[in-house]
Protein backbone atom coordinates (compact mmCIF):
# COMPACT_ATOMS: atom_id res chain seq x y z
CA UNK A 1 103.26 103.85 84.79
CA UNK A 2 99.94 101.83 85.96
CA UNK A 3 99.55 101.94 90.02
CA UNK A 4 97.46 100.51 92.66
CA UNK A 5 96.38 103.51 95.03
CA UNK A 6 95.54 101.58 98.08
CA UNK A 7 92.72 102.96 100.40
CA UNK A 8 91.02 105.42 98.06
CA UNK A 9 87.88 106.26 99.75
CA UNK A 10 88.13 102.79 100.74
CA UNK A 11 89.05 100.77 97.41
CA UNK A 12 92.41 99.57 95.86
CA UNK A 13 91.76 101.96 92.66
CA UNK A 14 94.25 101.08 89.12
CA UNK A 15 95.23 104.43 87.97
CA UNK A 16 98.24 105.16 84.94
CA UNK A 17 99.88 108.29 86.27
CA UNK A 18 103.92 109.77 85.85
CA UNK A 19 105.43 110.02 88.69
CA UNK A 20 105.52 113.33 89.84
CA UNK A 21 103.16 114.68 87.63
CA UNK A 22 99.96 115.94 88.83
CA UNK A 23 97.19 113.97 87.53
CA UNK A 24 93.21 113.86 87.85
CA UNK A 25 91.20 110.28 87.95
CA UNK A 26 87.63 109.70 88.51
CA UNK A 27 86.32 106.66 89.02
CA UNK A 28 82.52 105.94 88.11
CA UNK A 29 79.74 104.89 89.62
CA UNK A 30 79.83 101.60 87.64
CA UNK A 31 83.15 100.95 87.44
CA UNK A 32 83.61 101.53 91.28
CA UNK A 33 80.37 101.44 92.97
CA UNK A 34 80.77 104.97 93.66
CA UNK A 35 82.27 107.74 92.32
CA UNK A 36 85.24 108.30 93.19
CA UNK A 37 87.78 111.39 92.32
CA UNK A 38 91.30 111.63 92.80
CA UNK A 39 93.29 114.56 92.39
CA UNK A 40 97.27 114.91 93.26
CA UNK A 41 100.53 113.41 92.51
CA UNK A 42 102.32 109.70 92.81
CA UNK A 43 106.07 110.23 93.44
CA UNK A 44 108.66 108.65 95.38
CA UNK A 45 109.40 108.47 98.76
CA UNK A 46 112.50 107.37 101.27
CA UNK A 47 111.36 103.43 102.72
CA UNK A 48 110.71 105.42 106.10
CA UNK A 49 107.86 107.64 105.05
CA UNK A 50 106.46 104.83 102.94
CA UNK A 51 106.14 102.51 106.01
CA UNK A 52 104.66 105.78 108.17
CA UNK A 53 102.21 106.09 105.52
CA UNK A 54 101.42 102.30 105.09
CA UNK A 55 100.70 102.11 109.10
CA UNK A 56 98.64 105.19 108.61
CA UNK A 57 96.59 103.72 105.69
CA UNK A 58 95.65 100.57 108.23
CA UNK A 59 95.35 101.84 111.22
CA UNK A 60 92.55 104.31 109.42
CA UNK A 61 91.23 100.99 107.24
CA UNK A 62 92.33 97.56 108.60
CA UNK A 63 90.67 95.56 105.73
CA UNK A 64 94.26 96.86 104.00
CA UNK A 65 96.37 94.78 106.39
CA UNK A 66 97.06 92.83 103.26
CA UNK A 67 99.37 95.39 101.70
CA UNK A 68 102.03 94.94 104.59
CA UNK A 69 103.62 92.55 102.18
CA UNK A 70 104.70 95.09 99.98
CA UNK A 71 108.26 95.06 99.10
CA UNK A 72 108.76 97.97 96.80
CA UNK A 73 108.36 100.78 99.47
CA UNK A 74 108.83 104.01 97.08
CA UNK A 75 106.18 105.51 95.89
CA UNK A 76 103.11 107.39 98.01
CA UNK A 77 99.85 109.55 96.62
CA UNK A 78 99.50 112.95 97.69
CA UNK A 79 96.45 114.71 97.01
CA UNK A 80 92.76 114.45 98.05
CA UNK A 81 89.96 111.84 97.17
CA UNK A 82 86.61 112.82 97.31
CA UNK A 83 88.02 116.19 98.08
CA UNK A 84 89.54 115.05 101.48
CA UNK A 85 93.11 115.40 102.21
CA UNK A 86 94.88 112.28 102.21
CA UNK A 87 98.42 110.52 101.83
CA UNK A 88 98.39 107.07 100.85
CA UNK A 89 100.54 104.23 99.46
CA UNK A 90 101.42 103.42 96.22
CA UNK A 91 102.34 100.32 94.19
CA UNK A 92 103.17 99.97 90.58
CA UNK A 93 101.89 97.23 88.96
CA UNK A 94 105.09 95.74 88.21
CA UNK A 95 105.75 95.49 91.69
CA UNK A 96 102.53 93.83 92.45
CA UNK A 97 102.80 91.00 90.06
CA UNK A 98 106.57 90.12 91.38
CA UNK A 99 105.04 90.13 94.62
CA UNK A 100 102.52 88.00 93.70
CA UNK A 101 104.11 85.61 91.59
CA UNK A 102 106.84 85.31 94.59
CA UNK A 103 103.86 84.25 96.29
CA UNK A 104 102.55 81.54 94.41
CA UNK A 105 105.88 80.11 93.66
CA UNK A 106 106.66 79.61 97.58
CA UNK A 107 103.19 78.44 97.66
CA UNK A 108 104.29 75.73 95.30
């Protein structure tokens, strides 16, 4: 499944992980503008703990404001970036491009 991990050492980084399943991504210099390694696990998560995370995620970053208009409130990363502890949300990239292509069509 591709994701959006939202807030990775301060980027919205694609990764293609299994839910559940631990995974390890690094993220280049070039591709990123820094490296960037993350190490854990997507899975799901009850709407609550999503929402507690999301709050988290801006209150730490508020340039992510943006990604209160998620809908599909299941999934979370748990693991470290950079080596630092973190819990952060999660979006499949499914879910983005409804969301987004709601968007445009109420634009309309």
């Amino acid at each position: 499944m591709k994701v959006f991990i939202y807030n990775a050492d301060g980027l919205t980084i694609p990764v293609e992980v299994e839910p559940g399943l631990p995974f390890k991504f690094i993220c280049t210099e070039e591709e990123c503008g820094k490296k960037v390694v993350i190490e854990g696990v997507v899975r799901h998560a009850e709407e609550a703990e999503f929402t507690r995370v999301l709050r988290d995620t801006i209150a730490e970053n508020p340039d992510f404001k943006k990604i209160l208009e998620i809908t599909a409130r299941n999934l979370i990363f748990e693991g470290k970036v950079n080596g630092k502890e973190v819990i952060l949300p999660v979006e499949s990239f499914d879910d983005f491009a409804k969301r987004f292509l709601d968007e445009v069509l109420v634009l309309r």
